[in-house]
Protein backbone atom coordinates (compact mmCIF):
# COMPACT_ATOMS: atom_id res chain seq x y z
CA UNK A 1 20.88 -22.74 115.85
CA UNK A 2 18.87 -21.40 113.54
CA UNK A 3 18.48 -17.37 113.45
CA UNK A 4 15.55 -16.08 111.16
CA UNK A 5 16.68 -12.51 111.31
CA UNK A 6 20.25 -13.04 110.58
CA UNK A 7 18.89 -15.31 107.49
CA UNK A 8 16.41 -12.43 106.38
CA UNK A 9 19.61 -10.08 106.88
CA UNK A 10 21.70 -12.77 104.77
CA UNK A 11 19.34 -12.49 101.94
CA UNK A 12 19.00 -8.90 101.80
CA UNK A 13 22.61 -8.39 101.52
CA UNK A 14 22.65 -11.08 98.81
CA UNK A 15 19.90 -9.42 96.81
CA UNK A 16 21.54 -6.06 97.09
CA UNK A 17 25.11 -7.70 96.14
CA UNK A 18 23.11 -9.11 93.11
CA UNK A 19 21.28 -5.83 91.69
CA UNK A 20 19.04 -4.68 94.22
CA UNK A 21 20.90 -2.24 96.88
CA UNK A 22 17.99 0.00 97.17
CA UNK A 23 15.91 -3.02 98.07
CA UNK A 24 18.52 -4.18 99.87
CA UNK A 25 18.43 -1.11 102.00
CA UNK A 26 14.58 -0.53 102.34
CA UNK A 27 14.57 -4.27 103.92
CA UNK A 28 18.10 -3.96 106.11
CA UNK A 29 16.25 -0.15 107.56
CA UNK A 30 12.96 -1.95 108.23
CA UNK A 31 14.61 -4.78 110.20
CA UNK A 32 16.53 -2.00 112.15
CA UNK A 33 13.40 -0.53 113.07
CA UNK A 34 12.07 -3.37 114.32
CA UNK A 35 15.00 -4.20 116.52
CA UNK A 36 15.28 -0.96 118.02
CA UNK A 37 18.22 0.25 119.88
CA UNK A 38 17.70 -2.22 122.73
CA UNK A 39 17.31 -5.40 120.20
CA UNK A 40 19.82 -8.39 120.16
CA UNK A 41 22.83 -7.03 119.53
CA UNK A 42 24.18 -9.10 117.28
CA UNK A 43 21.38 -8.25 115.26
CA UNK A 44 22.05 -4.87 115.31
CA UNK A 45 25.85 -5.13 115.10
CA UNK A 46 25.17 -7.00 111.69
CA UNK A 47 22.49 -4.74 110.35
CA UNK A 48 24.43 -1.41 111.08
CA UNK A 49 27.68 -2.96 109.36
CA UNK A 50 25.88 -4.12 106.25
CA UNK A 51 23.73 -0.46 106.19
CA UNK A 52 26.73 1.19 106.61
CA UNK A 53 28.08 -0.50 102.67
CA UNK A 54 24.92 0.85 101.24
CA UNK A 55 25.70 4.57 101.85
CA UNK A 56 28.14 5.80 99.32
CA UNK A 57 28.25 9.02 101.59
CA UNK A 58 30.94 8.70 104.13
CA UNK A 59 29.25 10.39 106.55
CA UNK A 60 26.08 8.59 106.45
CA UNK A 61 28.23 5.44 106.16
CA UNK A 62 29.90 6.61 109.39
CA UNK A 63 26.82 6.47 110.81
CA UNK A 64 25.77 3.18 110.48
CA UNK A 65 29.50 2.34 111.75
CA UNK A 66 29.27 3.84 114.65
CA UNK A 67 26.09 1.94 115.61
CA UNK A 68 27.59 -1.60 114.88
CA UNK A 69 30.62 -1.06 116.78
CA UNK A 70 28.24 0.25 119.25
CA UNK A 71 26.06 -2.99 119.14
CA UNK A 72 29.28 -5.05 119.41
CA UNK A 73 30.05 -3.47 122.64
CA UNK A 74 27.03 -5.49 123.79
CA UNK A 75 27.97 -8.56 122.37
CA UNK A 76 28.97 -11.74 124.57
CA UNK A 77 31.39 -14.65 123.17
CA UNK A 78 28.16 -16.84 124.37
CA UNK A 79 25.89 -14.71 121.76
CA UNK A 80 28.76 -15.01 118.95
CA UNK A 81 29.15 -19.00 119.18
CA UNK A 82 24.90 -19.40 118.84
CA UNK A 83 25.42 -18.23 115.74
CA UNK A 84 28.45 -19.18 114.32
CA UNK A 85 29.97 -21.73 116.91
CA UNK A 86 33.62 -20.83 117.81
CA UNK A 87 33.08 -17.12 116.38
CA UNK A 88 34.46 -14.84 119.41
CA UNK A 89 32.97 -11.24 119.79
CA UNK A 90 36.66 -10.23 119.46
CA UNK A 91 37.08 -10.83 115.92
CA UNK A 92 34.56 -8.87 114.84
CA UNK A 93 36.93 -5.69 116.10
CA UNK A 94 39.40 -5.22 113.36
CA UNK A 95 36.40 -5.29 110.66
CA UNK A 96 34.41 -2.83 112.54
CA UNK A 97 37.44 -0.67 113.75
CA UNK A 98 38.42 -1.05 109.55
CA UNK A 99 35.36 0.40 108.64
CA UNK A 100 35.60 3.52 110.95
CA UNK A 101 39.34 3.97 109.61
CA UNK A 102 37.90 3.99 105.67
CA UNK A 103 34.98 6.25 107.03
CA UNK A 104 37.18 8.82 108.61
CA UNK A 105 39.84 8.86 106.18
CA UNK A 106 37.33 9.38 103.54
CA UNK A 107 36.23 12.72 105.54
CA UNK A 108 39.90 13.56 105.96
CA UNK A 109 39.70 12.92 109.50
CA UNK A 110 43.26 11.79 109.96
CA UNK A 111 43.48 11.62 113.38
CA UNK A 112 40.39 9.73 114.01
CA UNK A 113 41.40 7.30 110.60
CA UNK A 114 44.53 6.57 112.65
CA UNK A 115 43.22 5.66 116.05
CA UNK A 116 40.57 3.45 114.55
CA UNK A 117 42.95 2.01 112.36
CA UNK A 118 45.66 1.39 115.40
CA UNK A 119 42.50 -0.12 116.81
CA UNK A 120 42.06 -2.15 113.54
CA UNK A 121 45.75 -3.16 113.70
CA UNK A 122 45.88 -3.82 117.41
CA UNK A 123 42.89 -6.03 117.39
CA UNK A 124 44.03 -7.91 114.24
CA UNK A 125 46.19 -10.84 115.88
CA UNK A 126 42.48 -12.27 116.76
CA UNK A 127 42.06 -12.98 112.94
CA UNK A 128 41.83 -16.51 111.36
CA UNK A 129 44.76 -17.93 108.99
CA UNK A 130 41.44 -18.01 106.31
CA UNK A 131 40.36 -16.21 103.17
CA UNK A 132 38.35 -13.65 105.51
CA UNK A 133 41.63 -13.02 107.84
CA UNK A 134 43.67 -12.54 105.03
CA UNK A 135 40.80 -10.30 103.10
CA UNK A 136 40.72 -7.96 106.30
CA UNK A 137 44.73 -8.06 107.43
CA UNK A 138 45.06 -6.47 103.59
CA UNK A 139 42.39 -4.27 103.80
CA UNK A 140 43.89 -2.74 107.25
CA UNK A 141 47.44 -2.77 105.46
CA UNK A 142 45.83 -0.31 102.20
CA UNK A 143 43.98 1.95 104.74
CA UNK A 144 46.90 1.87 106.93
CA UNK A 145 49.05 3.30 103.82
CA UNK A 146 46.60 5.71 102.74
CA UNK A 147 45.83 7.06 106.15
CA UNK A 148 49.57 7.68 106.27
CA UNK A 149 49.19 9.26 102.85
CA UNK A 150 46.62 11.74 103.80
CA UNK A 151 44.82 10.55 100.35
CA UNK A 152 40.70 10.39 100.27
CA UNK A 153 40.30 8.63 97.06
C-alpha cells in the first residue's frame, strides 16, 4: 500500500543524506507538526527516529528518541505489515532501544546507556539474518563495549 507521508519522509531523509540536512530537518519538523502527537504512529515513530540523526546534540537527539520509541509503543504488527508486509512492530525495538543507549552514553548516563542497551540486546533475537540485522547486532555490540568502557567519544 502506498503511504504518501512515509514517501515524503523517505525523500527528506534522502535529500539530507545527500547535502541537505538542514532541509532535511525543516521538512521532517513540518511533517511532525502536522501529525501531532495523536497522528499515525508509525508516522511519528519514523519521523522522531530520523529527527533524532539530525541533532548532533545528544540531548536534543535524545529527544527525538524518546518520542519514536514512544510512537512505537502505539504501533500494531497490523500497522507494521501495511507498510512493509511481514515487518513486525517488534523489530523496530533493538534500533530504537540502540539509539537511546548511544544517546545516554553520549551524556555519560551509564546507567540509563545500560538498561537501554540490555533492552537493545534483549530485543535483538527479533532481527533478520540481512544486511540491516547484521548492521544493528554490530552497532549494539560497539555501544555495548563502550557503555562498559564509560567512554563518550
Amino acid at each position: 500500500m502506498s503511504d504518501a507521508t512515509m514517501d515524503a519522509i523517505a525523500k527528506a531523509v534522502a535529500e539530507g543524506q545527500t547535502g541537505d540536512p538542514e532541509g532535511a530537518k525543516a521538512r521532517l519538523l513540518a511533517m511532525w507538526e502536522a501529525a501531532g502527537v495523536t497522528g499515525d504512529p508509525l508516522h511519528r515513530c519514523t519521523l522522531a527516529h530520523h529527527l533524532a540523526d539530525l541533532f548532533p546534540d545528544p540531548a536534543e537527539a535524545l529527544a527525538w528518541d524518546v518520542r519514536a520509541l514512544d510512537a512505537a509503543d502505539a504501533l500494531t504488527d497490523e500497522r507494521t505489515d501495511a507498510h512493509h508486509p511481514g515487518l513486525k512492530a517488534a523489530g523496530l525495538y533493538p534500533s530504537l532501544h540502540l539509539n537511546l543507549a548511544e544517546d545516554y552514553r553520549r551524556l555519560a548516563s551509564f546507567d540509563a546507556a545500560r538498561r537501554h542497551i540490555t533492552a537493545a540486546q534483549d530485543r535483538a533475537a527479533v532481527l533478520t539474518d540481512d544486511p540491516y540485522g547484521q548492521l544493528i547486532s554490530d552497532a549494539i555490540e560497539r555501544t555495548a563495549a563502550a557503555i562498559a568502557e564509560e567512554r563518550t567519544d
